[in-house]
N, C-alpha and C. Protein backbone atom coordinates (compact mmCIF):
# COMPACT_ATOMS: atom_id res chain seq x y z
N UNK A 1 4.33 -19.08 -7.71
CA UNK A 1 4.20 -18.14 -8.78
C UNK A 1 2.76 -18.13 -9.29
N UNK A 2 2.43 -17.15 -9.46
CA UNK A 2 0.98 -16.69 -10.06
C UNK A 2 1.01 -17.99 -11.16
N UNK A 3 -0.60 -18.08 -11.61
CA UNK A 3 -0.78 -19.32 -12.98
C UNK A 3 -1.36 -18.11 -13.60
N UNK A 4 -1.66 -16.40 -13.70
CA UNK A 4 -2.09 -15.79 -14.71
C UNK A 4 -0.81 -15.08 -15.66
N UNK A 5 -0.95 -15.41 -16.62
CA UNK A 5 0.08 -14.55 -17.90
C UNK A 5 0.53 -13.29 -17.17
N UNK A 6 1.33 -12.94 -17.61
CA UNK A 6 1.26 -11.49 -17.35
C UNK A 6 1.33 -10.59 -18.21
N UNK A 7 0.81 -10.78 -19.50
CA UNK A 7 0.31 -10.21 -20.43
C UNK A 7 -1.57 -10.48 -20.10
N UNK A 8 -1.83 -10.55 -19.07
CA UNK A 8 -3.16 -10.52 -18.68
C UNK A 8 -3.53 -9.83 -18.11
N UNK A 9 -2.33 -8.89 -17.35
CA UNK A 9 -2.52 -8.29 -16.76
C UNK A 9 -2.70 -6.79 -16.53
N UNK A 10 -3.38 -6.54 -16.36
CA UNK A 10 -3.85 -4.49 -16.44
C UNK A 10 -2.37 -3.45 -15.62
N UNK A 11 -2.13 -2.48 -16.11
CA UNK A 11 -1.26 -1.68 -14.84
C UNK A 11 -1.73 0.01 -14.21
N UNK A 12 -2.02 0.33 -13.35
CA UNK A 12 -2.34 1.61 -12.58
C UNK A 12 -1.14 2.20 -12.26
N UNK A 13 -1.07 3.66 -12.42
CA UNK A 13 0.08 4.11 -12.09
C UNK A 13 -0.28 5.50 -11.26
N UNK A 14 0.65 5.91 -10.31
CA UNK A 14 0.89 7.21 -10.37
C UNK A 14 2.22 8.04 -10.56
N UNK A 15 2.63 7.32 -11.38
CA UNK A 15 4.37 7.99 -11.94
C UNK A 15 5.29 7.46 -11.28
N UNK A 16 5.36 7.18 -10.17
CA UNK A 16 5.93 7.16 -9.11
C UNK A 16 5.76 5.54 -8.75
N UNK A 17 5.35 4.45 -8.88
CA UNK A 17 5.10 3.44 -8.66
C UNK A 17 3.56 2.55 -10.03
N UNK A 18 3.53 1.16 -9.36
CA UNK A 18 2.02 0.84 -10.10
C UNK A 18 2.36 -0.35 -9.86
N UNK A 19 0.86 -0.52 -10.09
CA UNK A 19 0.13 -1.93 -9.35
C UNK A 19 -0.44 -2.64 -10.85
N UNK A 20 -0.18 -3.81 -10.76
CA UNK A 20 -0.59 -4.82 -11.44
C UNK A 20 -1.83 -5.52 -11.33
N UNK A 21 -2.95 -5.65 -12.04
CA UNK A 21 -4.35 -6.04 -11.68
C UNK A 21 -4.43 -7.05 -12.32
N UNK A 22 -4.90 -8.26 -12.07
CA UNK A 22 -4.93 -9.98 -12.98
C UNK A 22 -6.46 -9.25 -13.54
N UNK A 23 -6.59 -9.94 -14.27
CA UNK A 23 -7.89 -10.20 -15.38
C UNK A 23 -9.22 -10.31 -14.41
N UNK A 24 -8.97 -10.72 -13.08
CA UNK A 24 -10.12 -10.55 -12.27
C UNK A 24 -9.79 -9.89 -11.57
N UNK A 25 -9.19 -8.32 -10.95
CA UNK A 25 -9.81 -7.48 -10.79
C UNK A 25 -8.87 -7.45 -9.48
N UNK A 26 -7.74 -8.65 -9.74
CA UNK A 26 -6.90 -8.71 -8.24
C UNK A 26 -5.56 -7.87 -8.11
N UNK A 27 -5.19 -7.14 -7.52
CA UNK A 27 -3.64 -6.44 -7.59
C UNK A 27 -2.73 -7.46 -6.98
N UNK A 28 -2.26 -7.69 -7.69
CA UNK A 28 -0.94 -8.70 -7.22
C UNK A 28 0.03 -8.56 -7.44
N UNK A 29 0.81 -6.93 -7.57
CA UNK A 29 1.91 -6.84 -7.05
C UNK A 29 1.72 -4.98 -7.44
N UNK A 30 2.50 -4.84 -5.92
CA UNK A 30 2.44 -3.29 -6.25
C UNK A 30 3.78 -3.15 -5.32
N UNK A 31 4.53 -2.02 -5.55
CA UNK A 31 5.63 -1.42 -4.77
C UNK A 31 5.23 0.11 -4.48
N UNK A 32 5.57 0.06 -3.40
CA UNK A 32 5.32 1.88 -2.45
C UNK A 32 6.57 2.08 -2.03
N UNK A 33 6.82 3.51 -1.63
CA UNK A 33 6.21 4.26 -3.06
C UNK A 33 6.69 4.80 -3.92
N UNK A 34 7.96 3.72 -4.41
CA UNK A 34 8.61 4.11 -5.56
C UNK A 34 8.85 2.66 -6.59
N UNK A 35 9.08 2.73 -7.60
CA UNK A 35 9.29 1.17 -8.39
C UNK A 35 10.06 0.49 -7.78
N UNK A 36 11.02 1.10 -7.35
CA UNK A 36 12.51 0.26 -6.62
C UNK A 36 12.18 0.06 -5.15
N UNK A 37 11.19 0.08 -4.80
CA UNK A 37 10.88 -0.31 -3.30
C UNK A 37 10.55 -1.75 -3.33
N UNK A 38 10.47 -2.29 -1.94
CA UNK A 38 10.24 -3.57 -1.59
C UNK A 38 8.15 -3.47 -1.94
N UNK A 39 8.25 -5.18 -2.12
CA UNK A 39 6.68 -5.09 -2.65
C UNK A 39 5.79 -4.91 -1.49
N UNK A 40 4.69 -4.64 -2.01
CA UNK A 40 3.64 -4.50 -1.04
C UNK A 40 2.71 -5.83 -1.14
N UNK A 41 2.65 -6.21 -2.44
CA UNK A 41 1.11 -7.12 -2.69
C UNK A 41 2.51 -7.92 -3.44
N UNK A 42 2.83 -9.00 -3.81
CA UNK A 42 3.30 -9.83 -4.78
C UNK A 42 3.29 -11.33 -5.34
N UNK A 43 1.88 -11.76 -4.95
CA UNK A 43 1.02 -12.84 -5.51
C UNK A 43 1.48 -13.14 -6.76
N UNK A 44 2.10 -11.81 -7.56
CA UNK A 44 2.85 -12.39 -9.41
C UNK A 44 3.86 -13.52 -9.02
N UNK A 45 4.40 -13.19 -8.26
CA UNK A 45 5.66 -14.06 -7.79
C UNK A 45 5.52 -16.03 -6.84
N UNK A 46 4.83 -15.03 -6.18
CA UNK A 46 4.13 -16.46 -5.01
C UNK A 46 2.86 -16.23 -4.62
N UNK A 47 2.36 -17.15 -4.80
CA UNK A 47 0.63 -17.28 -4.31
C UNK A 47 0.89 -16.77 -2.40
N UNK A 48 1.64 -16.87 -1.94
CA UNK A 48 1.33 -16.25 -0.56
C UNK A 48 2.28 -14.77 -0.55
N UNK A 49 2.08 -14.04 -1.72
CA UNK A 49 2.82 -13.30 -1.43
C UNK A 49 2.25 -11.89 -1.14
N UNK A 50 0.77 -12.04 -0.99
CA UNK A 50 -0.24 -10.83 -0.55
C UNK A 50 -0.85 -10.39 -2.07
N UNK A 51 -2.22 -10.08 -1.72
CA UNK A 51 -2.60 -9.11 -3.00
C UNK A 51 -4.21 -8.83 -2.23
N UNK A 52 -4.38 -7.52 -3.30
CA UNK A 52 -5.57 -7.21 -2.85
C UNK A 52 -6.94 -7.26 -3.88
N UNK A 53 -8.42 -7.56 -3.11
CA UNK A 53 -9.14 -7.98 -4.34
C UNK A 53 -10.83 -7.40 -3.52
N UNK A 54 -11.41 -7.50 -4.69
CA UNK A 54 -12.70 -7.06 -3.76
C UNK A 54 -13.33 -7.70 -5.08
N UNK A 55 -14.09 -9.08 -4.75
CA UNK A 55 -14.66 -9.79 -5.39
C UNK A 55 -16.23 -10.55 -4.78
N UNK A 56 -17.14 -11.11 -5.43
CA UNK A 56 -18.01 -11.47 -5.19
C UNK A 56 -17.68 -13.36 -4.64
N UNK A 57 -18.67 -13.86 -3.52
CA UNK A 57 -18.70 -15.18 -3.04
C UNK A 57 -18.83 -15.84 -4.07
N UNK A 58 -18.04 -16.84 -4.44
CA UNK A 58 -18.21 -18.05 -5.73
C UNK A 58 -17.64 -17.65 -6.68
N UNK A 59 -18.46 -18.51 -7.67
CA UNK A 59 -17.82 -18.20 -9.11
C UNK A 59 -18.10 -17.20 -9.61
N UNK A 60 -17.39 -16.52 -10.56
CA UNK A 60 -17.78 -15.36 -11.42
C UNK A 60 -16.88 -15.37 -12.49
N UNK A 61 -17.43 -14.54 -13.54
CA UNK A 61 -16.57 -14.16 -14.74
C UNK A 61 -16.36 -12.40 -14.65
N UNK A 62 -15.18 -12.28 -14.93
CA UNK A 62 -14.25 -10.78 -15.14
C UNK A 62 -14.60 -10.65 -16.70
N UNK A 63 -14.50 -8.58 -16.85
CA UNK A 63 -14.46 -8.17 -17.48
C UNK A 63 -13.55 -7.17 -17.12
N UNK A 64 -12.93 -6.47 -18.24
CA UNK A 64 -12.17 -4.59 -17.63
C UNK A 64 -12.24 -4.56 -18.79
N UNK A 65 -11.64 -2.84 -18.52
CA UNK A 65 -11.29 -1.86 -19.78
C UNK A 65 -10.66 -0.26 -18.59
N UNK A 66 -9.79 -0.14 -19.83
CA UNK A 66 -9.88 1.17 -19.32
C UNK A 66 -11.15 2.28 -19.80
N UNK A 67 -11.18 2.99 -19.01
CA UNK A 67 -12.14 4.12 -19.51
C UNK A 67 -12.00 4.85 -20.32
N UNK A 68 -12.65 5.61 -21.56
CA UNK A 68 -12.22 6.44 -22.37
C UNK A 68 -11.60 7.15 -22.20
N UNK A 69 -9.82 7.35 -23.14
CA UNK A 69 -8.88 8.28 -22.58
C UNK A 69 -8.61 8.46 -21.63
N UNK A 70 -8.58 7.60 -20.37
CA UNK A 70 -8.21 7.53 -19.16
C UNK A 70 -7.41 6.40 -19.01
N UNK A 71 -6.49 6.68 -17.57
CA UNK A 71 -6.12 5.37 -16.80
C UNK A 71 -7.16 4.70 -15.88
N UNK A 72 -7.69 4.62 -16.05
CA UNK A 72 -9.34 4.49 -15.21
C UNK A 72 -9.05 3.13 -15.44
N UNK A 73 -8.85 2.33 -15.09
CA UNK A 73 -9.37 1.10 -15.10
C UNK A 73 -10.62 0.47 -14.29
N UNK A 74 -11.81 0.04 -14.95
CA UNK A 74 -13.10 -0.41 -14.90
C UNK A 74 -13.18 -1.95 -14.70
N UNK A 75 -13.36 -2.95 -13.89
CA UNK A 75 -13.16 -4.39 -13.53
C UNK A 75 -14.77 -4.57 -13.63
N UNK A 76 -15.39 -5.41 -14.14
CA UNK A 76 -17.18 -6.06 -14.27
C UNK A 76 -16.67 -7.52 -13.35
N UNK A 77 -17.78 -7.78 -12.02
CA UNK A 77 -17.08 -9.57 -12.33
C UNK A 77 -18.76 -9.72 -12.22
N UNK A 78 -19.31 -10.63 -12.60
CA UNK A 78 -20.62 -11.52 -12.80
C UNK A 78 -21.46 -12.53 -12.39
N UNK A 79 -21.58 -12.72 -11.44
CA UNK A 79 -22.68 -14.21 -11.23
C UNK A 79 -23.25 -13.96 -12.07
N UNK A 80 -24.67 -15.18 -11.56
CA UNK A 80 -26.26 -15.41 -11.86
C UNK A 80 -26.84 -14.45 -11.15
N UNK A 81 -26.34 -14.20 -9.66
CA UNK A 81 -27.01 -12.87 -8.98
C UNK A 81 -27.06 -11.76 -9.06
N UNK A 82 -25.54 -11.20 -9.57
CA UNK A 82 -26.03 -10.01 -10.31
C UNK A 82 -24.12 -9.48 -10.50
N UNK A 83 -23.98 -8.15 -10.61
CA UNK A 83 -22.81 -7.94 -11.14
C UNK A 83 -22.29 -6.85 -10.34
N UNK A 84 -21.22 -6.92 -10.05
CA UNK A 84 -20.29 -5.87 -9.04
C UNK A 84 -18.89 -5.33 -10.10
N UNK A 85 -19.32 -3.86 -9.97
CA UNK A 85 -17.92 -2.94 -11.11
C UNK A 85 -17.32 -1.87 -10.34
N UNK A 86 -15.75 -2.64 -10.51
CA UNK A 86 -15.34 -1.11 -9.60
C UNK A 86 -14.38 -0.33 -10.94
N UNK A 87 -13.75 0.45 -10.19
CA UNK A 87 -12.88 1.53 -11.21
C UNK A 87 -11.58 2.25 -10.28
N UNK A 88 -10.79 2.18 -10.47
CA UNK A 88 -10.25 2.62 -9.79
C UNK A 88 -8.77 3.46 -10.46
N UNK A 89 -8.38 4.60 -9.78
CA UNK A 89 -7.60 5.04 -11.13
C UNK A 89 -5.60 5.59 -9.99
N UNK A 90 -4.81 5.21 -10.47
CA UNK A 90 -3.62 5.48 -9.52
C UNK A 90 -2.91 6.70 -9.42
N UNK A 91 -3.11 7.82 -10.77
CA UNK A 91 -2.60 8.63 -10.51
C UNK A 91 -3.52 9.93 -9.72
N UNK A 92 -3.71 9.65 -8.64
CA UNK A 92 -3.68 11.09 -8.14
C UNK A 92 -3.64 11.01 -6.80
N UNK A 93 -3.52 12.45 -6.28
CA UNK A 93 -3.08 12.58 -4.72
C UNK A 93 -1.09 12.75 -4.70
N UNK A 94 -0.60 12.72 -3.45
CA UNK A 94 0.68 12.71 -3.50
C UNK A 94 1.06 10.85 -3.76
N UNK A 95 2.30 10.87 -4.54
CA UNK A 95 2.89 9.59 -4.75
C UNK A 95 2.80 8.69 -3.17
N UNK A 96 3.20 9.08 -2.23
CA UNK A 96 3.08 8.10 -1.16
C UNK A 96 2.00 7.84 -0.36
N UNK A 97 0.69 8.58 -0.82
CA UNK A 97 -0.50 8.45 -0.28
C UNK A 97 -1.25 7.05 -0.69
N UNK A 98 -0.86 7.19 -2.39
CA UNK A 98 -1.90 6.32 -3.02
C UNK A 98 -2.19 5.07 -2.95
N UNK A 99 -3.12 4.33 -2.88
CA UNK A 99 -3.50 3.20 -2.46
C UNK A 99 -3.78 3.25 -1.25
N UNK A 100 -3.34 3.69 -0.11
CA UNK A 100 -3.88 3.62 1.76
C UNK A 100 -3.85 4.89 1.88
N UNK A 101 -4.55 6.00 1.31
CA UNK A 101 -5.04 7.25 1.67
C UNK A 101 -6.48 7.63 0.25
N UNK A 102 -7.11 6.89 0.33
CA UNK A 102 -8.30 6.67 -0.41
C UNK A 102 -8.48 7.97 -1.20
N UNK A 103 -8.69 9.20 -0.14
CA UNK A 103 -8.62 10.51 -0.63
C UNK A 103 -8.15 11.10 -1.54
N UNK A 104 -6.36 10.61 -2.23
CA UNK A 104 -5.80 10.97 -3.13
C UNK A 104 -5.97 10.63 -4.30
N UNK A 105 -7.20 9.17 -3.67
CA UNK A 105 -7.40 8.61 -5.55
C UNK A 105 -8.74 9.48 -6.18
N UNK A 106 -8.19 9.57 -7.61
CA UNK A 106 -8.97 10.36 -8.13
C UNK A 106 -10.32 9.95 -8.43
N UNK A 107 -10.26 8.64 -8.82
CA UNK A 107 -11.50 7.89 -8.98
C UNK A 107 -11.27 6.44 -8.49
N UNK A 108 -12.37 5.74 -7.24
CA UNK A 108 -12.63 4.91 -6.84
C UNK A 108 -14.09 4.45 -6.35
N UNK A 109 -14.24 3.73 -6.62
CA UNK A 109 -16.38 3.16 -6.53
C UNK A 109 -16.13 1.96 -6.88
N UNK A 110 -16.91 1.10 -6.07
CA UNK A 110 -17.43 -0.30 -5.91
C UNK A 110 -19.33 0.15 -6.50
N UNK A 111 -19.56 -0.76 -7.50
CA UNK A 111 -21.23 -0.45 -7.00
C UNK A 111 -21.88 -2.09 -7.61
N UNK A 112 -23.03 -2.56 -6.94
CA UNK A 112 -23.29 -3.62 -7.34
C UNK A 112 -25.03 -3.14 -8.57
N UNK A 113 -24.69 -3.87 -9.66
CA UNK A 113 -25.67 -3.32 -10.60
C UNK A 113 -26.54 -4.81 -10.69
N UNK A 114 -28.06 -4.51 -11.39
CA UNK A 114 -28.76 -4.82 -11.94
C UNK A 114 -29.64 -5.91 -10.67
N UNK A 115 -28.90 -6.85 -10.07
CA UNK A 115 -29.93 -7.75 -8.84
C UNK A 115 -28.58 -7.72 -7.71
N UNK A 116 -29.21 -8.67 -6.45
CA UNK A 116 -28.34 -8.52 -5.35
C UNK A 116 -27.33 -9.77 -5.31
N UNK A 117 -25.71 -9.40 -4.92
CA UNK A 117 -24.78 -10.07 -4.83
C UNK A 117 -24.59 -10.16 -3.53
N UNK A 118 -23.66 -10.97 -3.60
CA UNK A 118 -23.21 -11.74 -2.22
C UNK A 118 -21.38 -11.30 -2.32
């Protein structure tokens, strides 16, 4: 079983399903492509139970927020080297696209700011 709260945790939706994001920026549990489906990612449950993450080598510290008046959720994580922010948002495109048809999401970007990460 996960060691993060799950009141720590962020949720993305597209009506139709949603994914759970830990405090660093990891989805660890999502169902496709309806709520009542079998999981896809479910790391909430068991550490080998899949999740997905796009994080920097080593240590770092997390930030999020959603975006103004949006489901946008915005993830910061931080070294000393510099800082990587993605955003990523679940409702759009058709319900069974989202998440493995990139295209349908309405907003998604990785970008690394200010010096170079690893």
């Amino acid at each position: 079983m996960s060691g993060t709260a799950i009141g720590r945790y962020a949720i993305i939706s597209d009506c139709h399903s949603a994914a759970l994001v830990s405090s660093a920026g990891s989805i660890d549990w999502l169902c496709r492509p309806r709520f009542d489906s079998a999981s896809l990612f479910a790391r909430l449950l068991d550490e080998s139970g899949g999740h997905f993450s796009i994080a920097p080598a080593g240590e770092f510290s997390a930030t999020r927020r959603y975006l103004d008046r949006t489901m946008v959720l915005e993830t910061a994580l931080e070294r000393a080297q510099g800082v990587v922010r993605d955003a990523i948002e679940g409702a759009g495109g058709s319900a069974s696209d989202w998440l493995f048809d990139w295209t349908s999401v309405k907003a998604a970007r990785v970008e690394s700011l200010a010096r170079a990460t690893d």
